[in-house]
C-alpha atoms as a PDB file:
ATOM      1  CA  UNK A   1       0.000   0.000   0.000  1.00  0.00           C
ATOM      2  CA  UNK A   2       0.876   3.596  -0.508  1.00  0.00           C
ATOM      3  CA  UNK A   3       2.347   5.734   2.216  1.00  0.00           C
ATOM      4  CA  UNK A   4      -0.859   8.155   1.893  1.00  0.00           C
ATOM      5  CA  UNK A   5      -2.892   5.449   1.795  1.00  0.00           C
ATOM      6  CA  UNK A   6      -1.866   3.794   5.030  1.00  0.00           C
ATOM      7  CA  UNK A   7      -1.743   7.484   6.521  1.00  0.00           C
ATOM      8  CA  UNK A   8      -5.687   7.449   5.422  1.00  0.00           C
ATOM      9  CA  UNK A   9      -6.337   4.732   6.814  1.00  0.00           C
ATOM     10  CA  UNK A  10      -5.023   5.275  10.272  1.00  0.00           C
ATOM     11  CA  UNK A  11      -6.232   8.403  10.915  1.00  0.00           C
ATOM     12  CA  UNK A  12      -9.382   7.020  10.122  1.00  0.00           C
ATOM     13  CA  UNK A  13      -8.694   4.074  12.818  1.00  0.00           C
ATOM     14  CA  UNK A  14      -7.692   6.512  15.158  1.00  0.00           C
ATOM     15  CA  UNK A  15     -10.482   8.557  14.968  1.00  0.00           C
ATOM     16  CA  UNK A  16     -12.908   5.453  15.242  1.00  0.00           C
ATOM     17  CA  UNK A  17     -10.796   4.347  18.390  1.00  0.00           C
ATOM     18  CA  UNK A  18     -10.996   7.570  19.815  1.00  0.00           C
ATOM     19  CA  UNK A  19     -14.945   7.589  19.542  1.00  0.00           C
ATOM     20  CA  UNK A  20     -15.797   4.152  20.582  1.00  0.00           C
ATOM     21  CA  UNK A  21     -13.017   5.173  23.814  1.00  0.00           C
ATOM     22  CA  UNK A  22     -15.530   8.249  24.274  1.00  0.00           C
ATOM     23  CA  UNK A  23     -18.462   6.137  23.492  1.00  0.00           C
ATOM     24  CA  UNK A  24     -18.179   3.583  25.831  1.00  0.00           C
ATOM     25  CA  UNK A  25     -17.270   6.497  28.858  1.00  0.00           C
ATOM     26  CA  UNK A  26     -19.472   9.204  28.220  1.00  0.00           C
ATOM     27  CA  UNK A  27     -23.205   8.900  28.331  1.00  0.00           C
ATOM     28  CA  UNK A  28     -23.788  11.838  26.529  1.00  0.00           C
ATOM     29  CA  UNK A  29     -21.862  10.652  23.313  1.00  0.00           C
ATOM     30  CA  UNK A  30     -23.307   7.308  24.080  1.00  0.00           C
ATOM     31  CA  UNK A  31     -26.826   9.304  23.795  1.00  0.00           C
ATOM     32  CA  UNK A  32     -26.348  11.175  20.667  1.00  0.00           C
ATOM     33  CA  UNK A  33     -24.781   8.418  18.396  1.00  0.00           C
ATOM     34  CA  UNK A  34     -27.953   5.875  19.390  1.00  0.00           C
ATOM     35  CA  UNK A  35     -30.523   8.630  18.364  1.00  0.00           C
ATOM     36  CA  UNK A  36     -27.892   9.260  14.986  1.00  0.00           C
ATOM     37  CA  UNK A  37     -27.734   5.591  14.184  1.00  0.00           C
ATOM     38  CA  UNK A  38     -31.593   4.479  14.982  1.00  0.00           C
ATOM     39  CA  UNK A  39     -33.246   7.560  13.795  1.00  0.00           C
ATOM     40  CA  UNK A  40     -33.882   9.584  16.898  1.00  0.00           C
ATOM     41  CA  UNK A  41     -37.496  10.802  17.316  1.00  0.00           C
ATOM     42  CA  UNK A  42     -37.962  10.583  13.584  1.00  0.00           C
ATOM     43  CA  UNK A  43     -38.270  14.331  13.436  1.00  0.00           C
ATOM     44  CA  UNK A  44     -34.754  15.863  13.185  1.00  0.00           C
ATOM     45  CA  UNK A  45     -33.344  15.289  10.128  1.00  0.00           C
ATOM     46  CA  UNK A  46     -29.536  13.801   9.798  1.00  0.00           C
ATOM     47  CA  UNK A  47     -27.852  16.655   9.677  1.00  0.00           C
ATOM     48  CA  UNK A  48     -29.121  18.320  13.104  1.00  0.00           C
ATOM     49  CA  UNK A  49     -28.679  14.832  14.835  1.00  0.00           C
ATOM     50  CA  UNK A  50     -24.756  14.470  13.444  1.00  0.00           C
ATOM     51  CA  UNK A  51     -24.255  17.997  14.597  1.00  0.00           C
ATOM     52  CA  UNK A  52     -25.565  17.223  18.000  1.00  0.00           C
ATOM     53  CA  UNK A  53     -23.359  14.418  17.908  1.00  0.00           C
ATOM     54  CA  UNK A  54     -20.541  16.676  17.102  1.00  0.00           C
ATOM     55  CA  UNK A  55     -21.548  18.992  20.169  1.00  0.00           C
ATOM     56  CA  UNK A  56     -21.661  15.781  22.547  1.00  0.00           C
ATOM     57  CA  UNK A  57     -18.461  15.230  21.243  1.00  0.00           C
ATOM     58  CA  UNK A  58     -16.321  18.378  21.737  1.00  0.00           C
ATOM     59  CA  UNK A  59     -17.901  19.176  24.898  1.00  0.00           C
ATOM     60  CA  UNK A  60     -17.051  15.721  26.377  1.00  0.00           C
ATOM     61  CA  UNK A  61     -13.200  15.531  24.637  1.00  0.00           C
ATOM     62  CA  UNK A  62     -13.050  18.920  26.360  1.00  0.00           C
ATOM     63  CA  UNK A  63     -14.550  17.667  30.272  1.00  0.00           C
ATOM     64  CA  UNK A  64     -12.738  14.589  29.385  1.00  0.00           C
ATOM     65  CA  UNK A  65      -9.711  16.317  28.871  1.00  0.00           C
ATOM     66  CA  UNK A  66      -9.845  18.775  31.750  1.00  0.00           C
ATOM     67  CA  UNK A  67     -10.177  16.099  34.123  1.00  0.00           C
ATOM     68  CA  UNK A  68      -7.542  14.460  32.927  1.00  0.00           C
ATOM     69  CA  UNK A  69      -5.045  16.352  32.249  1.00  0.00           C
ATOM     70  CA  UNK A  70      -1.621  15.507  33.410  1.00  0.00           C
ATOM     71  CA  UNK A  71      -2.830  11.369  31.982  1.00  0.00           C
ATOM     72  CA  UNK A  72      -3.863  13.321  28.391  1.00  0.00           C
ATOM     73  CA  UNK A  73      -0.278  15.177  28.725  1.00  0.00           C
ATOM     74  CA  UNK A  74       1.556  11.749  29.562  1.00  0.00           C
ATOM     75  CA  UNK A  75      -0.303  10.250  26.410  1.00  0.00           C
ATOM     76  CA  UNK A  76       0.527  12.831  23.994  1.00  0.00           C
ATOM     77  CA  UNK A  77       4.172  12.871  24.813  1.00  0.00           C
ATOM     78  CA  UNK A  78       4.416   9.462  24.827  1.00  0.00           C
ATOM     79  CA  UNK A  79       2.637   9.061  21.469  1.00  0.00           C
ATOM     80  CA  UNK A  80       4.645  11.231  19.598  1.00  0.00           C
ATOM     81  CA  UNK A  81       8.051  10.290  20.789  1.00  0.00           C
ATOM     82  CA  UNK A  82       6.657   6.837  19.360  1.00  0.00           C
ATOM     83  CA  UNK A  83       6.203   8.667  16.207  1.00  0.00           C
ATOM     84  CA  UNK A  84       9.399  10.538  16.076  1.00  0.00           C
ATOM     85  CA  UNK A  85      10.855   6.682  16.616  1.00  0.00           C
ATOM     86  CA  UNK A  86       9.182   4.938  14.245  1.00  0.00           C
ATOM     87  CA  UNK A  87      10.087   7.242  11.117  1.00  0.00           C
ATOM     88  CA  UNK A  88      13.910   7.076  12.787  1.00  0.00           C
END
């Protein structure tokens, strides 16, 4: 596979890991992506419930982050001194 390709495709992964991680901890997120996914009360359309999904989302990244802050700092170091190994 192609370097951009395989770049694509694990951002992607990422961000899918990073959801179902925020998923499975916040209720809120939990919340929005059941009413995106089954159709909510039937009378938002799909753009208003992916944008309230996208508000769920931020706003818990952002509590999630605050609370955890020196663990989100220890993470983010450690991930890209992986990175900064790996293309070494």
């Amino acid at each position: 596979m192609k370097f951009g390709i395989r770049q694509a495709v694990a951002s992607a992964a990422v961000f899918v890991a990073i959801l179902l991680t925020l998923v499975s901890v916040d209720e809120r997120v939990r919340d929005r992506v059941n009413d995106l996914f089954s159709g909510g009360n039937g009378l938002a359309p799909w753009g208003a419930r992916a944008a309230d999904l996208g508000d769920a989302l931020t706003s818990a990244v952002r509590h999630q982050s605050i609370e955890n802050a020196p663990l989100l700092i220890f993470g983010t170091v450690g991930a890209v001194l992986v990175m900064f190994m790996l293309r070494t």
